[in-house]
N, C-alpha and C. Protein backbone atom coordinates (compact mmCIF):
# COMPACT_ATOMS: atom_id res chain seq x y z
N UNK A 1 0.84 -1.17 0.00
CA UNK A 1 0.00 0.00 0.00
C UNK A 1 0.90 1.24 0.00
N UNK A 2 0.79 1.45 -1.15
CA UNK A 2 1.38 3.23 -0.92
C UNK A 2 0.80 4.68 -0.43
N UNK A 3 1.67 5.77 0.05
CA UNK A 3 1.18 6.62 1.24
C UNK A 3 -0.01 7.02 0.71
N UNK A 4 -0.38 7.56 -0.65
CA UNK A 4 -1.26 7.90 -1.55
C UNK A 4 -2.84 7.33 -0.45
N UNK A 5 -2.52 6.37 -0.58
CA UNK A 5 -3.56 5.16 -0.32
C UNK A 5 -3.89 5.40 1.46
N UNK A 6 -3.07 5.25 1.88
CA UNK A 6 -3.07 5.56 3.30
C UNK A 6 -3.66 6.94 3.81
N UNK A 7 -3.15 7.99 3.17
CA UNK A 7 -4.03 8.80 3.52
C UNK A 7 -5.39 8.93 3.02
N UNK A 8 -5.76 8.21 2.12
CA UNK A 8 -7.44 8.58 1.36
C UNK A 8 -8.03 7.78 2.74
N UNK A 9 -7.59 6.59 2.89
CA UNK A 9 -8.40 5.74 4.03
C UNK A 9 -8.55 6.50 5.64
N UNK A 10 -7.63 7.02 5.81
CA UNK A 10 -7.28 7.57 7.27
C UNK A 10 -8.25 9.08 6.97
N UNK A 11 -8.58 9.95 5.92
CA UNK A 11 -9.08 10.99 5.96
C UNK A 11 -10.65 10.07 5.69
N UNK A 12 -11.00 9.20 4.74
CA UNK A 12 -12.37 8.57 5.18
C UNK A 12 -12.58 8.09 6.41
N UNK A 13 -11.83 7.53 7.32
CA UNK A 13 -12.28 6.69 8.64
C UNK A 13 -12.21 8.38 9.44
N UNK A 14 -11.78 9.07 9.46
CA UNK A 14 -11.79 10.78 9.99
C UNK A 14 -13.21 11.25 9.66
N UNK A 15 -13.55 11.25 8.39
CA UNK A 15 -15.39 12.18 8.34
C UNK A 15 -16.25 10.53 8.68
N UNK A 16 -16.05 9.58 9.01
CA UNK A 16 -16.96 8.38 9.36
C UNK A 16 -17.16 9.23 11.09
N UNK A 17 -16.37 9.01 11.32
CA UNK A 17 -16.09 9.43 13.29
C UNK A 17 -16.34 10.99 13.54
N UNK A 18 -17.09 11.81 12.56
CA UNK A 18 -17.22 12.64 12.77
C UNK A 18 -18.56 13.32 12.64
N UNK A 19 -19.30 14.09 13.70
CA UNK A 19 -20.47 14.07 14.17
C UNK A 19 -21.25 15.12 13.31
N UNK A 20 -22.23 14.82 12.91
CA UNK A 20 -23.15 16.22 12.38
C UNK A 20 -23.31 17.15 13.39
N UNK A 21 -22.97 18.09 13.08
CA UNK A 21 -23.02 19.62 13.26
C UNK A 21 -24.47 20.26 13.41
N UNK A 22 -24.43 20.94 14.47
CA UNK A 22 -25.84 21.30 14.75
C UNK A 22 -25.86 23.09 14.77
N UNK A 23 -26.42 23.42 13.81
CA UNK A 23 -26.96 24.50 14.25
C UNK A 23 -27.20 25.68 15.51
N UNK A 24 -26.75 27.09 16.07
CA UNK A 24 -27.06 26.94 16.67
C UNK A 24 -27.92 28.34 17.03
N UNK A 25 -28.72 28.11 18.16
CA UNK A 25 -29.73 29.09 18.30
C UNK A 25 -29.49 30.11 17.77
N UNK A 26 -30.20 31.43 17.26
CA UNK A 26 -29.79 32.38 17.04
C UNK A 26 -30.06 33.42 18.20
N UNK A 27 -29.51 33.58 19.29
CA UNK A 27 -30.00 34.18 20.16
C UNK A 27 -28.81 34.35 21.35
N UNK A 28 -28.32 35.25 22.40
CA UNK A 28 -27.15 35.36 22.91
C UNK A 28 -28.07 35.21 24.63
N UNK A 29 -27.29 34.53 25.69
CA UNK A 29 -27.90 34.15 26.61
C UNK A 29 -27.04 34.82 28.30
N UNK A 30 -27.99 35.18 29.15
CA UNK A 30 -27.52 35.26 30.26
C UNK A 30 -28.49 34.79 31.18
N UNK A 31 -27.89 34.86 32.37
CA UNK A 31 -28.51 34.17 33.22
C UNK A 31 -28.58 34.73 35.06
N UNK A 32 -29.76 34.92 35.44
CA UNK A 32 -29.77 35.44 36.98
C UNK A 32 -30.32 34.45 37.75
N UNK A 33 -30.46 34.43 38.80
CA UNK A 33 -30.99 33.02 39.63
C UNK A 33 -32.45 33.08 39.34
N UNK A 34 -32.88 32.01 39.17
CA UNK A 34 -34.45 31.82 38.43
C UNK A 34 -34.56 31.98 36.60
N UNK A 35 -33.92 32.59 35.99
CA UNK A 35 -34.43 33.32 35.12
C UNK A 35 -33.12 33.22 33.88
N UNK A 36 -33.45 32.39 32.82
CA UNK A 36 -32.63 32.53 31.53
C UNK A 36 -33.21 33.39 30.37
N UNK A 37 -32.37 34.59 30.41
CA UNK A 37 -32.55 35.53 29.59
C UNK A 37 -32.01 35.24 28.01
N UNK A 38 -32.92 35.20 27.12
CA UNK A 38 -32.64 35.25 26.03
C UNK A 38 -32.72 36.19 25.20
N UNK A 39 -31.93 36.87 24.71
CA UNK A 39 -31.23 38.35 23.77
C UNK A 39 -31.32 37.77 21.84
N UNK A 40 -32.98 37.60 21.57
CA UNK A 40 -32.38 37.43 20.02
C UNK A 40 -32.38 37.76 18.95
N UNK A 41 -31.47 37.54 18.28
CA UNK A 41 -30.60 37.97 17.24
C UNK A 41 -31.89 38.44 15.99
N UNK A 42 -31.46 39.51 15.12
CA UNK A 42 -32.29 39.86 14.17
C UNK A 42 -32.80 38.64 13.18
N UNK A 43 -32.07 37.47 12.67
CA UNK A 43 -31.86 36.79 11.93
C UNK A 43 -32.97 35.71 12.45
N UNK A 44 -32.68 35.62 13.77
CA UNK A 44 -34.19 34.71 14.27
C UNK A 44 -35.67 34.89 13.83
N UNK A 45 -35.82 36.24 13.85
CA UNK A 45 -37.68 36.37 13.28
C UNK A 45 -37.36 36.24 11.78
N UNK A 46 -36.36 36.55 11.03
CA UNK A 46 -36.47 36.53 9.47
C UNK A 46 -36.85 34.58 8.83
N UNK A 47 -35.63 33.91 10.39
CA UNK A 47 -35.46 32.48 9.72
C UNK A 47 -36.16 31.60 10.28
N UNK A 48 -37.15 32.21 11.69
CA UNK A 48 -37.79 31.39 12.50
C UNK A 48 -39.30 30.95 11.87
N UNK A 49 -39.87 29.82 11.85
CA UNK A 49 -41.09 29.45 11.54
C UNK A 49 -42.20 29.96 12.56
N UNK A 50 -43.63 30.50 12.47
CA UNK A 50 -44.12 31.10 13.16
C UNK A 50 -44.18 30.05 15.23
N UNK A 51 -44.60 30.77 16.10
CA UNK A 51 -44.26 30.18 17.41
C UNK A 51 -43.59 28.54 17.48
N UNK A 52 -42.30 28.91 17.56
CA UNK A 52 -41.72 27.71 17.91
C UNK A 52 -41.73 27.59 19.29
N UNK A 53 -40.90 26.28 19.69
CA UNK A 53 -40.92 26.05 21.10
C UNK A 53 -39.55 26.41 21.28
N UNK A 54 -38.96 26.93 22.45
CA UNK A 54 -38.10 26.80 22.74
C UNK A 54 -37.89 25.76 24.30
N UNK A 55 -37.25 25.12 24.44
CA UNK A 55 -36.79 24.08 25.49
C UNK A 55 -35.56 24.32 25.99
N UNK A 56 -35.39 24.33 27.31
CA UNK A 56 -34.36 23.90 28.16
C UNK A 56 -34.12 22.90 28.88
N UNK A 57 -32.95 22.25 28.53
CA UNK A 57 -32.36 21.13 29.50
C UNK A 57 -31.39 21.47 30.24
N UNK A 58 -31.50 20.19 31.66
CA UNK A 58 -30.13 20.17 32.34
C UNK A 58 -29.07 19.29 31.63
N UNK A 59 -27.74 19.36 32.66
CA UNK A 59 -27.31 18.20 31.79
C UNK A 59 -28.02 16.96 32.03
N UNK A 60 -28.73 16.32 32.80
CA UNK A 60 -28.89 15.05 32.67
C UNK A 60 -29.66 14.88 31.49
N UNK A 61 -30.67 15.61 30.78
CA UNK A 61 -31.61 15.87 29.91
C UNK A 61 -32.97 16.08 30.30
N UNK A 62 -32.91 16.36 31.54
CA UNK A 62 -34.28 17.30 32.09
C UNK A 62 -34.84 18.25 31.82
N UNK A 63 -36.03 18.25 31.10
CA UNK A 63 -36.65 19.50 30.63
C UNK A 63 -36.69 20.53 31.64
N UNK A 64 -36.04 21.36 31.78
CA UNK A 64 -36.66 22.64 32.96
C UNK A 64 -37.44 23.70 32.53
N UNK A 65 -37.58 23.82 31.19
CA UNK A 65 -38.57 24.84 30.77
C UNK A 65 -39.07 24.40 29.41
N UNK A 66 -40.45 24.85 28.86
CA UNK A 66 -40.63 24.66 27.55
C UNK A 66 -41.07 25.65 27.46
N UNK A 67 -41.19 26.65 26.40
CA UNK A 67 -42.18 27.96 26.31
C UNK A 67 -42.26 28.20 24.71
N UNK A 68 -42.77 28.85 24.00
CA UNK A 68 -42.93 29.49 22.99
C UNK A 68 -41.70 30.57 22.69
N UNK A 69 -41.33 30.47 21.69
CA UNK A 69 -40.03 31.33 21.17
C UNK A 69 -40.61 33.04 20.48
N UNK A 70 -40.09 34.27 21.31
CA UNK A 70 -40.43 35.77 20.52
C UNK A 70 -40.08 35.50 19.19
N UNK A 71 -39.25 35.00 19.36
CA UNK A 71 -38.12 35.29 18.12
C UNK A 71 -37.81 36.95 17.64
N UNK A 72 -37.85 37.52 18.89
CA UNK A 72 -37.66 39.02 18.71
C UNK A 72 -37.16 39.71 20.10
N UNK A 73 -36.38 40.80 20.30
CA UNK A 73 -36.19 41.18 20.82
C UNK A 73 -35.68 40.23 22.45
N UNK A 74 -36.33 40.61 23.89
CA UNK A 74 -35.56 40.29 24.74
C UNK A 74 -36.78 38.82 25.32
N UNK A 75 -36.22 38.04 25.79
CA UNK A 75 -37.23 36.92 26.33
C UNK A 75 -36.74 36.28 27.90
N UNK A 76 -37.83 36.33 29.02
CA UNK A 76 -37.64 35.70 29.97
C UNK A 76 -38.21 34.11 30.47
N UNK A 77 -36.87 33.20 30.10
CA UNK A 77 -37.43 31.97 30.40
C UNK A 77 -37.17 31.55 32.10
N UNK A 78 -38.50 31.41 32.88
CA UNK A 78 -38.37 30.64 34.26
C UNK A 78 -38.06 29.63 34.42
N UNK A 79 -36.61 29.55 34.85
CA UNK A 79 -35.52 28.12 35.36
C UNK A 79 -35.62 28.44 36.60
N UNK A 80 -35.71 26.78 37.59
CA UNK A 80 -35.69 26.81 39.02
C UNK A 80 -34.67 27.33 39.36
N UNK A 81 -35.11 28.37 40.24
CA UNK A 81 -33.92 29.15 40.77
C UNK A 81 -32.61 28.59 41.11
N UNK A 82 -32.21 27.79 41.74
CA UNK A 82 -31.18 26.69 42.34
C UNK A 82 -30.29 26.08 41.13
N UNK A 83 -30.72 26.47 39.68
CA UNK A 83 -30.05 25.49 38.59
C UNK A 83 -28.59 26.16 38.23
N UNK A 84 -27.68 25.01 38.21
CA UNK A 84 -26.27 25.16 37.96
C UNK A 84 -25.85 24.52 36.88
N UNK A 85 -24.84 24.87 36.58
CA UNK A 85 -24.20 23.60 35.44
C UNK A 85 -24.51 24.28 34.17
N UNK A 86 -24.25 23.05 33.58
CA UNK A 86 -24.45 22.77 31.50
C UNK A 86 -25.93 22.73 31.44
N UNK A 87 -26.39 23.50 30.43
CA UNK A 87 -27.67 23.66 29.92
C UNK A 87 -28.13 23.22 28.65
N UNK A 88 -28.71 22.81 28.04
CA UNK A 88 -28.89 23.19 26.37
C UNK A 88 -30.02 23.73 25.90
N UNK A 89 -30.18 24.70 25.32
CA UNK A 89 -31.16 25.39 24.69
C UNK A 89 -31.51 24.83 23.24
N UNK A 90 -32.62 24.43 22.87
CA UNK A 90 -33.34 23.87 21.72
C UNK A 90 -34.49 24.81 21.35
N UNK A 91 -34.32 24.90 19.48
CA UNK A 91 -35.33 25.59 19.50
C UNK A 91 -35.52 24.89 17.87
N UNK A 92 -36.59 23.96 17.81
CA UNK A 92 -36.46 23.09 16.83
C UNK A 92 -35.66 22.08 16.62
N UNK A 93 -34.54 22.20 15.06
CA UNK A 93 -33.42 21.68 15.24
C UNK A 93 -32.39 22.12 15.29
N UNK A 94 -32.09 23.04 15.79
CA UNK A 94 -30.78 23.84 16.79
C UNK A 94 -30.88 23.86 17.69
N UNK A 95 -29.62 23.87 18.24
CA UNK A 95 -29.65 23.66 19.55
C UNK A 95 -28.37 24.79 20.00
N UNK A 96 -28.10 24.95 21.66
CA UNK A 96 -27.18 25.62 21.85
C UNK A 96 -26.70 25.62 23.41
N UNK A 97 -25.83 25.45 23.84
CA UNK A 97 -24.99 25.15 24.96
C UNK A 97 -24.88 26.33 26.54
N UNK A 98 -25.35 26.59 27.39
CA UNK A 98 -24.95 27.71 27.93
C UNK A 98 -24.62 27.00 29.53
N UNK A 99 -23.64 27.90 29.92
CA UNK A 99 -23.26 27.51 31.28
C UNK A 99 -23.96 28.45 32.27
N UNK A 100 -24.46 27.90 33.31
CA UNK A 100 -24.24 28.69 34.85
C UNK A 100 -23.52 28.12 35.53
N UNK A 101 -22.79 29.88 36.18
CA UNK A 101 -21.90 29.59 36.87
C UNK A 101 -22.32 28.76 38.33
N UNK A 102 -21.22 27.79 39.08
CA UNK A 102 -22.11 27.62 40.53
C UNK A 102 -21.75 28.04 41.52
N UNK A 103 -21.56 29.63 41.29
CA UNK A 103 -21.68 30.67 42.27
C UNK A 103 -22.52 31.40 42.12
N UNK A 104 -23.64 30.98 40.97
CA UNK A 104 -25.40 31.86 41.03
C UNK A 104 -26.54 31.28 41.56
N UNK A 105 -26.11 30.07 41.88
CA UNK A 105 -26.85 29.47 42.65
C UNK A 105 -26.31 28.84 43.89
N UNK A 106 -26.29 29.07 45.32
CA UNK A 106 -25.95 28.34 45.80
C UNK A 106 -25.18 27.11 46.31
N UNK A 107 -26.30 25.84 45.71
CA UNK A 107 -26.03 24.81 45.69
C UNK A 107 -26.50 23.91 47.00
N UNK A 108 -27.44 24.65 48.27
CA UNK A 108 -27.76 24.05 48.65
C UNK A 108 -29.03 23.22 48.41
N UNK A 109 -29.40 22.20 49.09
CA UNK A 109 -30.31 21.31 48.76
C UNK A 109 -31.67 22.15 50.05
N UNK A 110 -32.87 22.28 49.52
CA UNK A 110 -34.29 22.82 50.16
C UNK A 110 -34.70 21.94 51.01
C-alpha cells in the first residue's frame, strides 16, 4: 500500500467518526438566579417558523422549561432558581450550549 492510499483511508475513517453539526440558536444568553434571559438575534424572526418552542435542559436531559419562542427582541425563560451547570437550549433543530456559573446558585439542597 502506498502513502497515496493511506491517507485517502485515514481521511475517510476521519469524516466516518465525525459528528453532524448542529446549528445553533440564534439568540445570545444570560442568566440570573431563576431566570434565563434570552437576547435574540435579528436573523431569528427573518429564519424562524411562526411560534416555535423553545426548550431547556439540564445536563442530565431534564426538561426545565418549555415555552414558545419571541423570536424578537428580549425573552424571559423561568428556570428553578437553584439550577447550575451545562444547559442546552433547543429551538427546533438547533440547539445551543450555555453555562451557569455555581456561584449563582448556591447549591444548597431545600
Amino acid at each position: 500500500m502506498n502513502m497515496k492510499n493511506v491517507i485517502k483511508m485515514l481521511a475517510v475513517a476521519g469524516l466516518m467518526t465525525a459528528g453532524v453539526a448542529q446549528a445553533s440558536v440564534p439568540a445570545d444568553f444570560s442568566a440570573a438566579p431563576g431566570v434565563l434571559v434570552v437576547n435574540w438575534q435579528a436573523s431569528a424572526a427573518i429564519d424562524g417558523k411562526a411560534n416555535p418552542m423553545l426548550e431547556v435542559r439540564d445536563e442530565s436531559g431534564d426538561v426545565l422549561a418549555s415555552v414558545h419562542a419571541n423570536l424578537a427582541g428580549t425573552q424571559m425563560v423561568k428556570i428553578p432558581s437553584r439550577t447550575q451547570g451545562n444547559l442546552t437550549v433547543s429551538l427546533g433543530n438547533e440547539s445551543s450550549s450555555y453555562r451557569i456559573p455555581f456561584g449563582l446558585g448556591d447549591g444548597r439542597q431545600r
